[in-house]
C-alpha atoms as a PDB file:
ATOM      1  CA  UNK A   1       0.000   0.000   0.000  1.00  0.00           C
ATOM      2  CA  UNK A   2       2.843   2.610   0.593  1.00  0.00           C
ATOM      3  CA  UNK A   3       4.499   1.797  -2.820  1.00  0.00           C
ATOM      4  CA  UNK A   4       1.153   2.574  -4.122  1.00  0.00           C
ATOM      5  CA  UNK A   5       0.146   5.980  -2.617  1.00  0.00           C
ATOM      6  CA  UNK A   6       4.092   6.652  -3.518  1.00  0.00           C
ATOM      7  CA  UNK A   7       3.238   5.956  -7.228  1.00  0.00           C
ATOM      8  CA  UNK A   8       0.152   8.394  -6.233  1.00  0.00           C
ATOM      9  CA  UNK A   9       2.147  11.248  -5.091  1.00  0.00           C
ATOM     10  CA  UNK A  10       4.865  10.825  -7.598  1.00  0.00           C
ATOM     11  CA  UNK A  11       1.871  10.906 -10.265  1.00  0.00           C
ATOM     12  CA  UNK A  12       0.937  14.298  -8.446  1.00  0.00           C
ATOM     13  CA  UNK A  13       3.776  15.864  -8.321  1.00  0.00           C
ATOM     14  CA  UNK A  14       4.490  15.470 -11.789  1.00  0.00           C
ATOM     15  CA  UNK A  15       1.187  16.351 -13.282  1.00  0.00           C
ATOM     16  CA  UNK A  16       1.641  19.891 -10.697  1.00  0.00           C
ATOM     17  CA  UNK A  17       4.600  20.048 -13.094  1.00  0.00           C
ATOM     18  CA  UNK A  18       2.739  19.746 -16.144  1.00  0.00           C
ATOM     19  CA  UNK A  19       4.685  16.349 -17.211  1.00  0.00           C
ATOM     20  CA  UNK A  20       1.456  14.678 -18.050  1.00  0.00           C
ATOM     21  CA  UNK A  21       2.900  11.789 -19.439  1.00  0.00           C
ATOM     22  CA  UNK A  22       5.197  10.733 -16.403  1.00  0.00           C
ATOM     23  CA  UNK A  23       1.924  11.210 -14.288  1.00  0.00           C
ATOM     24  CA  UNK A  24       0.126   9.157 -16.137  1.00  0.00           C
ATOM     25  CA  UNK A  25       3.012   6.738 -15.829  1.00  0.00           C
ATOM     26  CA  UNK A  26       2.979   6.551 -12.230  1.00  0.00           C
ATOM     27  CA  UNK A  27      -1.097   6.874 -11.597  1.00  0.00           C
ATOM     28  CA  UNK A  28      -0.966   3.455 -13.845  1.00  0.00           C
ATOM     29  CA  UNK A  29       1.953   2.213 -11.578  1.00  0.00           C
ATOM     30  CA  UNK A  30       0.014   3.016  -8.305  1.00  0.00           C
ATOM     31  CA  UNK A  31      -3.241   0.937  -9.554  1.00  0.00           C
ATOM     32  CA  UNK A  32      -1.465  -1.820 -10.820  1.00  0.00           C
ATOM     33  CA  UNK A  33      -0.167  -1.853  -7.130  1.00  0.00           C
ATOM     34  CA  UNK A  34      -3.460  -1.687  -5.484  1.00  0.00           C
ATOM     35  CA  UNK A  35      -6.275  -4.398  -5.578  1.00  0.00           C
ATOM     36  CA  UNK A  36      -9.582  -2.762  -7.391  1.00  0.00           C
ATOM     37  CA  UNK A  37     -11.504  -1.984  -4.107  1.00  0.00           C
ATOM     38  CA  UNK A  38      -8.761   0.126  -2.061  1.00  0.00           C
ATOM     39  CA  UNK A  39      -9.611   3.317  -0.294  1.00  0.00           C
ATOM     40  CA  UNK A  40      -7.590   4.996  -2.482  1.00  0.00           C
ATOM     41  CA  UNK A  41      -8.099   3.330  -6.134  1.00  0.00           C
ATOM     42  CA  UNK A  42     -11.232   5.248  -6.635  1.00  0.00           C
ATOM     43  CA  UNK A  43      -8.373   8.215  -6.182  1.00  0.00           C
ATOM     44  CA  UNK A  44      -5.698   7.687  -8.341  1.00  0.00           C
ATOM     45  CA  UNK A  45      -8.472   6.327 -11.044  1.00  0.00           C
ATOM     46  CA  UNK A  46     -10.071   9.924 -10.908  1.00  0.00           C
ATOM     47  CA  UNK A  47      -6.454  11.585 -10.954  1.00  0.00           C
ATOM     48  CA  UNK A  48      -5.524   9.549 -14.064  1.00  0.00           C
ATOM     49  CA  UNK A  49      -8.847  10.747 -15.344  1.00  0.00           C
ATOM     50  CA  UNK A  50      -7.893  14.255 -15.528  1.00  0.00           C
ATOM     51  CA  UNK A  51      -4.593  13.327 -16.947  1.00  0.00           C
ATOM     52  CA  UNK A  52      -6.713  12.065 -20.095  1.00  0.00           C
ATOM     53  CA  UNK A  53      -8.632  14.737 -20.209  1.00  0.00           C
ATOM     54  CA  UNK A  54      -5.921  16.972 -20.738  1.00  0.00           C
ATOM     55  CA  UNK A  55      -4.367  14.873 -23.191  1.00  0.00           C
ATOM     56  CA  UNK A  56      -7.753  15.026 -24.962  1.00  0.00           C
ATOM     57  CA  UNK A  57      -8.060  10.815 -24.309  1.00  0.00           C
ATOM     58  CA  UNK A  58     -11.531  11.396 -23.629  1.00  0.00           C
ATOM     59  CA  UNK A  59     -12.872   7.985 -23.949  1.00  0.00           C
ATOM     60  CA  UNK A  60     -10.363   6.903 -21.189  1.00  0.00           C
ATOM     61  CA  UNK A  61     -11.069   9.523 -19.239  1.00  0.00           C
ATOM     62  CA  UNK A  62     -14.450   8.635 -19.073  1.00  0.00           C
ATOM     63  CA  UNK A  63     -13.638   4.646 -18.556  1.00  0.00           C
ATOM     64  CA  UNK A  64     -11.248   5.863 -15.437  1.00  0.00           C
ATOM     65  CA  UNK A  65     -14.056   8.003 -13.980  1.00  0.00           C
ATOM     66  CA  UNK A  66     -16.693   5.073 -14.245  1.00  0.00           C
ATOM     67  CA  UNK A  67     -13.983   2.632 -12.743  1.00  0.00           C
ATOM     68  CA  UNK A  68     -13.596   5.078  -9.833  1.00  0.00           C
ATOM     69  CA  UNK A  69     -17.658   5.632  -9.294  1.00  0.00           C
ATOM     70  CA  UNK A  70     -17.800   2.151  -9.594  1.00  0.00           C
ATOM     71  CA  UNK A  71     -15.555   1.329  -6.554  1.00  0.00           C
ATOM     72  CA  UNK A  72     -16.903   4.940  -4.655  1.00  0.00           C
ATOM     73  CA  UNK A  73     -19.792   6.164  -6.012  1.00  0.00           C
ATOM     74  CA  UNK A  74     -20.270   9.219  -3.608  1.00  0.00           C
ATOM     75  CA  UNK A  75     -16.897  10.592  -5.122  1.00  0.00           C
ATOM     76  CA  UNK A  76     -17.746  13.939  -6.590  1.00  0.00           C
ATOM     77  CA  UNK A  77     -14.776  14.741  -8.390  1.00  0.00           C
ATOM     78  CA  UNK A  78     -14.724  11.430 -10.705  1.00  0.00           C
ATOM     79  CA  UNK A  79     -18.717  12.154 -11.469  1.00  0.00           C
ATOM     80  CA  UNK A  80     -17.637  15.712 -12.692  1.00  0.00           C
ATOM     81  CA  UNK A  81     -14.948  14.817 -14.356  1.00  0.00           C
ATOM     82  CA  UNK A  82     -16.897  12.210 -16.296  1.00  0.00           C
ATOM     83  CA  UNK A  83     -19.263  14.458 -17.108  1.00  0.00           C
ATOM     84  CA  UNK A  84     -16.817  17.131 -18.282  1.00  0.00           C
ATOM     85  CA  UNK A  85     -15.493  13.576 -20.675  1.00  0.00           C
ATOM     86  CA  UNK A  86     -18.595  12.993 -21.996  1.00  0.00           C
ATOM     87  CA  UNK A  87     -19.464  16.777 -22.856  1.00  0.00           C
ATOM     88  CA  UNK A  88     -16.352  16.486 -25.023  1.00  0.00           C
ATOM     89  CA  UNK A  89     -17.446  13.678 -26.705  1.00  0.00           C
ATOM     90  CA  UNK A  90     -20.202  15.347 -27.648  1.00  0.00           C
ATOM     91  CA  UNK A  91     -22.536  12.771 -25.173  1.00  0.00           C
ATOM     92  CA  UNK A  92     -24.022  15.914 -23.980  1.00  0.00           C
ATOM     93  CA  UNK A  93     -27.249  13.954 -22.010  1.00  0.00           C
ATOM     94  CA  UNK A  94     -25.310  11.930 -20.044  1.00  0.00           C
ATOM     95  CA  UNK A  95     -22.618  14.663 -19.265  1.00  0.00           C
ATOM     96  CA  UNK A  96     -25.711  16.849 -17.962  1.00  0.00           C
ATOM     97  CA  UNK A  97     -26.516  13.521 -15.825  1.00  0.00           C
ATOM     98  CA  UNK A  98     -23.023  13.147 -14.043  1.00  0.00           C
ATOM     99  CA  UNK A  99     -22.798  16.776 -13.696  1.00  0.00           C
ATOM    100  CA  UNK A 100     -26.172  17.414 -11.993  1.00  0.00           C
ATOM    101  CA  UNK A 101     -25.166  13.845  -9.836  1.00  0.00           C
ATOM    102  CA  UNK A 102     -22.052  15.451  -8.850  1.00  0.00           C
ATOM    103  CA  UNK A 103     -23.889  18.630  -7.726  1.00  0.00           C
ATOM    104  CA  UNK A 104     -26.304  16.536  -5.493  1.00  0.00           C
ATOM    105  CA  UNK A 105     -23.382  14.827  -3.942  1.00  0.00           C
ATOM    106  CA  UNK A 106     -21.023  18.282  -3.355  1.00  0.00           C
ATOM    107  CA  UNK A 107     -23.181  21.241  -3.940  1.00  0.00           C
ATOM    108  CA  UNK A 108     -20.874  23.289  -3.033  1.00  0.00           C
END
């Protein structure tokens, strides 16, 4: 579990840097290190998330962010950024669904 939030931070640090690519690296590193149900998979699924989105891998993105409600469904953050996936896509109903569900959950 400490090799894996490791990976985690390693993957934050680097995307604060802008190096989306060696993020991505070690968010993939940290899962791969975790077992699907973990605290913090639902985490580092929603941080690679972004990390796709970004790199305009939308249809990853939104794969990540389903993984992640999957495992935590109350997690705010992966139902936005699913949402904001989908929008690009062009999936524009069911980026208003994930949007409005991650409004209910945070509404603030």
């Amino acid at each position: 579990m400490e090799a894996a939030r490791k990976e985690k931070d390693l993957g934050n640090d680097k995307y604060k840097e802008k190096k989306l690519q060696e993020a991505l690296v070690h968010y993939t590193r940290s899962l791969d290190l975790l077992p699907r149900d973990n605290e913090l998979s639902h985490l580092v699924l929603s941080n690679r998330a972004l990390v796709h989105i970004e790199q305009r891998n939308f249809l990853q993105a939104e794969k990540d962010c389903s993984d992640a409600i999957e495992i935590h469904s109350r997690w705010a953050k992966a139902w936005h950024r699913r949402g904001v996936a989908r929008c690009k896509q062009g999936k524009l109903e069911e980026a208003m669904k994930d949007l409005e569900e991650a409004l209910k959950i945070e509404p603030n």
